[in-house]
C-alpha atoms as a PDB file:
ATOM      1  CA  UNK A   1      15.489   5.523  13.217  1.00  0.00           C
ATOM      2  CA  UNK A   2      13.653   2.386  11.483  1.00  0.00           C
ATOM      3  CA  UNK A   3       9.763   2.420  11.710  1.00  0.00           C
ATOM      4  CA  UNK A   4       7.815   0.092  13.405  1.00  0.00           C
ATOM      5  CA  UNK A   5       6.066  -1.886  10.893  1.00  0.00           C
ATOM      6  CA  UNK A   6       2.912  -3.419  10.421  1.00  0.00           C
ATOM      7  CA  UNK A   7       2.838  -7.047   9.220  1.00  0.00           C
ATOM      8  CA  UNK A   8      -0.365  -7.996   8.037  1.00  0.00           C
ATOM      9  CA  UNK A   9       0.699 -11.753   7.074  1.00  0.00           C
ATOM     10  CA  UNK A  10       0.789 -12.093  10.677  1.00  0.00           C
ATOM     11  CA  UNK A  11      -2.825 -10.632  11.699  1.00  0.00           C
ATOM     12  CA  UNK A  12      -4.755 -13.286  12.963  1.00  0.00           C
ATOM     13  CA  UNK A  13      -8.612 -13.974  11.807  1.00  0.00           C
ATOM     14  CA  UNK A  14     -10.238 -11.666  14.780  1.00  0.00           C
ATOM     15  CA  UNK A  15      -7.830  -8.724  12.975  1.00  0.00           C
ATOM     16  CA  UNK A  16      -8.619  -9.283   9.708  1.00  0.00           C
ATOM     17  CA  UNK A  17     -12.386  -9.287  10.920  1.00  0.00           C
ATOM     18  CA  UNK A  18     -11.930  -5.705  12.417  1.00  0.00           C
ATOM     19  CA  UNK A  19      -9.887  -4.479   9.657  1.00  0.00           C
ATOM     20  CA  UNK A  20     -12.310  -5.230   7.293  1.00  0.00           C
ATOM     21  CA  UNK A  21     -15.404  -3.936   9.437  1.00  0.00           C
ATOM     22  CA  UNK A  22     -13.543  -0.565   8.726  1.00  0.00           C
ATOM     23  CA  UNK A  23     -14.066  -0.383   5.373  1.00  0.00           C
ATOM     24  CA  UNK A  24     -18.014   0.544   5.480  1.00  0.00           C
ATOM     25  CA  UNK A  25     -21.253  -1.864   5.886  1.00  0.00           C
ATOM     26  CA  UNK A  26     -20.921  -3.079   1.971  1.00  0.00           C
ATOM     27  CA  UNK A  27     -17.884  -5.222   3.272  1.00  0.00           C
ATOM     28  CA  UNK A  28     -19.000  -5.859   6.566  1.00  0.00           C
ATOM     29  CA  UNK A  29     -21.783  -7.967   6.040  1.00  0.00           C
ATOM     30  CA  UNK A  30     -19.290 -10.545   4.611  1.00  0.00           C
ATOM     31  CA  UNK A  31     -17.163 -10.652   8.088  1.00  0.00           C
ATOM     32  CA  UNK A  32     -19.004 -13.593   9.189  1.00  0.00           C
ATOM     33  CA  UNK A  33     -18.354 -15.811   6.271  1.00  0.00           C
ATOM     34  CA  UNK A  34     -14.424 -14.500   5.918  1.00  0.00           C
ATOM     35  CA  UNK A  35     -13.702 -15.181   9.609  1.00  0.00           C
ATOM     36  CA  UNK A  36     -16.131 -18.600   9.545  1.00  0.00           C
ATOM     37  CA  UNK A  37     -13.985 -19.317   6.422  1.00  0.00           C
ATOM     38  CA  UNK A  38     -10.903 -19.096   8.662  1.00  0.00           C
ATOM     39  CA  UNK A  39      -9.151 -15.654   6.356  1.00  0.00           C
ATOM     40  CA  UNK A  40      -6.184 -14.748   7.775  1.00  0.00           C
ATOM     41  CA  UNK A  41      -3.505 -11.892   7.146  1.00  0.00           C
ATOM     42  CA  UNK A  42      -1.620 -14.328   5.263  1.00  0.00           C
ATOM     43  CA  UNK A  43      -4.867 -15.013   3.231  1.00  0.00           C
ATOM     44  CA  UNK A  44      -5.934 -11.596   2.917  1.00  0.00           C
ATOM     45  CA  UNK A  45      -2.247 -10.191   0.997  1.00  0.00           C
ATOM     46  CA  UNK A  46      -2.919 -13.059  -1.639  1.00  0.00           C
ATOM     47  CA  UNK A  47      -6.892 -12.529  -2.394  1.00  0.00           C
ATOM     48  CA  UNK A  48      -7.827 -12.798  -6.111  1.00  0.00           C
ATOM     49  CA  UNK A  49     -10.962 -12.148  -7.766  1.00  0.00           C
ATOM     50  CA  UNK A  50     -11.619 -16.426  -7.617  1.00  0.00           C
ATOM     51  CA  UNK A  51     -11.074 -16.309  -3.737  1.00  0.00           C
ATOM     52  CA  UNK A  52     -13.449 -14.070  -3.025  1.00  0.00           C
ATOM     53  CA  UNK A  53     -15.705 -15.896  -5.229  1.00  0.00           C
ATOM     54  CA  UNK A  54     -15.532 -18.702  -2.762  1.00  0.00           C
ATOM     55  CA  UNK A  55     -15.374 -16.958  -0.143  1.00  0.00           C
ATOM     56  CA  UNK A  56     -19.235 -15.768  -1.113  1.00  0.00           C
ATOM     57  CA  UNK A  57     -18.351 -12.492  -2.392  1.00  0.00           C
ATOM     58  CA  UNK A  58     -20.021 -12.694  -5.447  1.00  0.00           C
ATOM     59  CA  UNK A  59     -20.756  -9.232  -6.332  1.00  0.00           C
ATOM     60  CA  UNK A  60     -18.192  -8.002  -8.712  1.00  0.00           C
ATOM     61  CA  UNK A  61     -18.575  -4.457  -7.522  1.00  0.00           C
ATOM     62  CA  UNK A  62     -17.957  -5.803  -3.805  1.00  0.00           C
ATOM     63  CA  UNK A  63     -15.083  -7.709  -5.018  1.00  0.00           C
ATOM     64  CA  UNK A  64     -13.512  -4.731  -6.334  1.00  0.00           C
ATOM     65  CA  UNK A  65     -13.597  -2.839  -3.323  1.00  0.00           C
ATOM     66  CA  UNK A  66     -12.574  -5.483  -1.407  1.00  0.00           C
ATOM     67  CA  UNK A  67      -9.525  -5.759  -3.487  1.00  0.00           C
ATOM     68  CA  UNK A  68      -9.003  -2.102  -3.812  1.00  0.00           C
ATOM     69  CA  UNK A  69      -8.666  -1.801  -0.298  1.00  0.00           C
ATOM     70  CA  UNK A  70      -6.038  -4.783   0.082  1.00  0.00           C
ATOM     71  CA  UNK A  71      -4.183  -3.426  -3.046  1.00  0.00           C
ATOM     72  CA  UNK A  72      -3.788   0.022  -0.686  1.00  0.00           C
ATOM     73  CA  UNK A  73      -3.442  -2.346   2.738  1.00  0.00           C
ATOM     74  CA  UNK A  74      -0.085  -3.675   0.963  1.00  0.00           C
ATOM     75  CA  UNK A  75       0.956  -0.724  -0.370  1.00  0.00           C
ATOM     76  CA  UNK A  76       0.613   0.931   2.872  1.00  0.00           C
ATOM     77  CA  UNK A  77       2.486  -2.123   4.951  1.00  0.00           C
ATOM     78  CA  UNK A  78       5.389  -1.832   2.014  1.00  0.00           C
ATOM     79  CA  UNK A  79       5.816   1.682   2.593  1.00  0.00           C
ATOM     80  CA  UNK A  80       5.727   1.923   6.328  1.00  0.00           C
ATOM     81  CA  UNK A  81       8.518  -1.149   6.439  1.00  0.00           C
ATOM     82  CA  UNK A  82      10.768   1.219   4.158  1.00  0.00           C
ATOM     83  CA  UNK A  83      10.402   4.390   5.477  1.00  0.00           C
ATOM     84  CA  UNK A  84      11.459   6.707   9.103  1.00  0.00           C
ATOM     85  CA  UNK A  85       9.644   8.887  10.697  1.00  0.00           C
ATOM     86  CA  UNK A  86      11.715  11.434   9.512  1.00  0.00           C
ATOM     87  CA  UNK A  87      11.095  11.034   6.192  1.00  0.00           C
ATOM     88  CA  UNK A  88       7.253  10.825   6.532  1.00  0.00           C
ATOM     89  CA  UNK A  89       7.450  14.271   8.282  1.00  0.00           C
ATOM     90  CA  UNK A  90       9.274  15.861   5.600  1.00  0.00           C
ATOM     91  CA  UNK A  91       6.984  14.384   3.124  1.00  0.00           C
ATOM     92  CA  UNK A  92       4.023  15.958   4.628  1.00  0.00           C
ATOM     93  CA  UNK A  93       5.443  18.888   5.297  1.00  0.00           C
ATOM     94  CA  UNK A  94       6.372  19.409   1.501  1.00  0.00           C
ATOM     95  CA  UNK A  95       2.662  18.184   0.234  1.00  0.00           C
ATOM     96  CA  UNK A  96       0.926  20.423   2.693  1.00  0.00           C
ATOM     97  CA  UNK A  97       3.317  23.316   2.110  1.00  0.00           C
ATOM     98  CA  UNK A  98       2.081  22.716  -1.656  1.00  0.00           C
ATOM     99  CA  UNK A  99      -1.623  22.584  -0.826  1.00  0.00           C
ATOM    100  CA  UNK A 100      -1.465  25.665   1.047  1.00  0.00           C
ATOM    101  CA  UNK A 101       0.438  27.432  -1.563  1.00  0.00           C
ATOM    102  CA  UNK A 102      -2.529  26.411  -4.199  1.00  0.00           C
ATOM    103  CA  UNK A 103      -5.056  27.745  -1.742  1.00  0.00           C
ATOM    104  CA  UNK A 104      -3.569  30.966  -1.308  1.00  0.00           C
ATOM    105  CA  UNK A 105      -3.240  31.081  -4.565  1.00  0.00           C
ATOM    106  CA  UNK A 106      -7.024  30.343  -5.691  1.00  0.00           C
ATOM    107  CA  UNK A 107      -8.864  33.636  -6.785  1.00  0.00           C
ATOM    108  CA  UNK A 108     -12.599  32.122  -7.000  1.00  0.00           C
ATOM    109  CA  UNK A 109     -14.410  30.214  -4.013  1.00  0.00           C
ATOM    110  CA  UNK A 110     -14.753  27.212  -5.853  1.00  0.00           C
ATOM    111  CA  UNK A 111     -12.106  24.520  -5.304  1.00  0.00           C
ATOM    112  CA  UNK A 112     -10.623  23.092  -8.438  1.00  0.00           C
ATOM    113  CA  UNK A 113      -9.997  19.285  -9.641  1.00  0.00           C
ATOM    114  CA  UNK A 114      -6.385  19.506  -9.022  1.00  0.00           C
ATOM    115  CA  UNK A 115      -6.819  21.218  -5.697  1.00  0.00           C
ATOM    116  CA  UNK A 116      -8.617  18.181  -4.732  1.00  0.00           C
ATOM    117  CA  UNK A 117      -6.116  16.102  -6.215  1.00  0.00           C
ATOM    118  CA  UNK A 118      -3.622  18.056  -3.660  1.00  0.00           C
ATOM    119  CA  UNK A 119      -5.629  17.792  -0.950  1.00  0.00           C
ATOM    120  CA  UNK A 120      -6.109  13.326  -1.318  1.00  0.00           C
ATOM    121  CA  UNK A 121      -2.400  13.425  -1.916  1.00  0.00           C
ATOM    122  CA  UNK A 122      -1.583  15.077   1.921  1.00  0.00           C
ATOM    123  CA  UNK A 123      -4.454  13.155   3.422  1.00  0.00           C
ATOM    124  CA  UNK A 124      -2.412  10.184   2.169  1.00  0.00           C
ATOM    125  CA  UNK A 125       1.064  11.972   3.348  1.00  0.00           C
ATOM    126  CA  UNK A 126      -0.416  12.224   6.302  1.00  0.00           C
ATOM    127  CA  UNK A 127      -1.810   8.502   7.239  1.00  0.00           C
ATOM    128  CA  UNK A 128       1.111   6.579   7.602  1.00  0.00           C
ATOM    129  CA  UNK A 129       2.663   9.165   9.619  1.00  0.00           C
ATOM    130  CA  UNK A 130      -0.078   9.190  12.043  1.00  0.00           C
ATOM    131  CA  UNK A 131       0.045   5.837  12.294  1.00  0.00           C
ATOM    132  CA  UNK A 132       3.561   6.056  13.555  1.00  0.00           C
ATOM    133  CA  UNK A 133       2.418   8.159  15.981  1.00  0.00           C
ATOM    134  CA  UNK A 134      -0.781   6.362  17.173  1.00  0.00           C
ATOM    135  CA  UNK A 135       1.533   3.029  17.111  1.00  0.00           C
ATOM    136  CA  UNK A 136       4.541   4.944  19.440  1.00  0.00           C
ATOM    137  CA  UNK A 137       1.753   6.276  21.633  1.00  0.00           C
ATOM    138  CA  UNK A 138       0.029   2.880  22.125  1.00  0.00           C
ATOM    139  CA  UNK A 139       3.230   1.066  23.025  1.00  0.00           C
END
């Protein structure tokens, strides 16, 4: 069964507004300007360092975040269009399997770097799936 994908090249200026209100007040206070400035999904897949420039994003630190999150936006569109629901089960299944297996197998109370590690890699196992979900449920 094929997913239901996201295509971002398609979101319209209002979406890209709320999608990037998500990411935290440091990138919402330049919603205004991006939507005045007419950003689009089509826009937002191709932004470079000189766009945001001007765009009025000058701060390089806000630039990289900015960019950060679109470099995981297209990852996450790429991998949604590929993938089955199926296969995003069994792929958090096996990660959380894994985590729990490290957990069980901790001795002291504190939690160790590559526990961590284990426990970002099922959170994003987990995302796309329940955005499946959330997307099936919706429609």
């Amino acid at each position: 069964m094929p997913t239901t994908s996201i295509n971002v090249a398609e979101w319209s200026v209002d979406q890209v507004a709320d999608w990037l209100s998500g990411l935290g007040p440091t990138v919402a206070r330049y919603v205004p300007a991006l939507r005045e400035r007419g950003l689009d999904g089509a826009k937002l897949l191709t932004l470079r360092c000189d766009d945001l420039e001007y765009l009025g994003v000058h701060v390089i630190g806000h630039q990289e975040l900015l960019l950060e999150a679109v470099e995981h936006l297209r990852n996450f569109q790429f991998e949604l269009s590929r993938e089955c629901v199926q296969q995003l089960a069994l792929r958090v299944s096996v990660v959380a399997t894994s985590l729990l297996r490290a957990l069980q197998a901790q001795r002291d109370a504190r939690l160790h770097t590559q526990t961590l590690a284990d426990v970002a890699r099922t959170v994003h196992a987990v995302k796309p799936l329940d955005y499946l979900i959330q997307k099936v449920k919706d429609e």
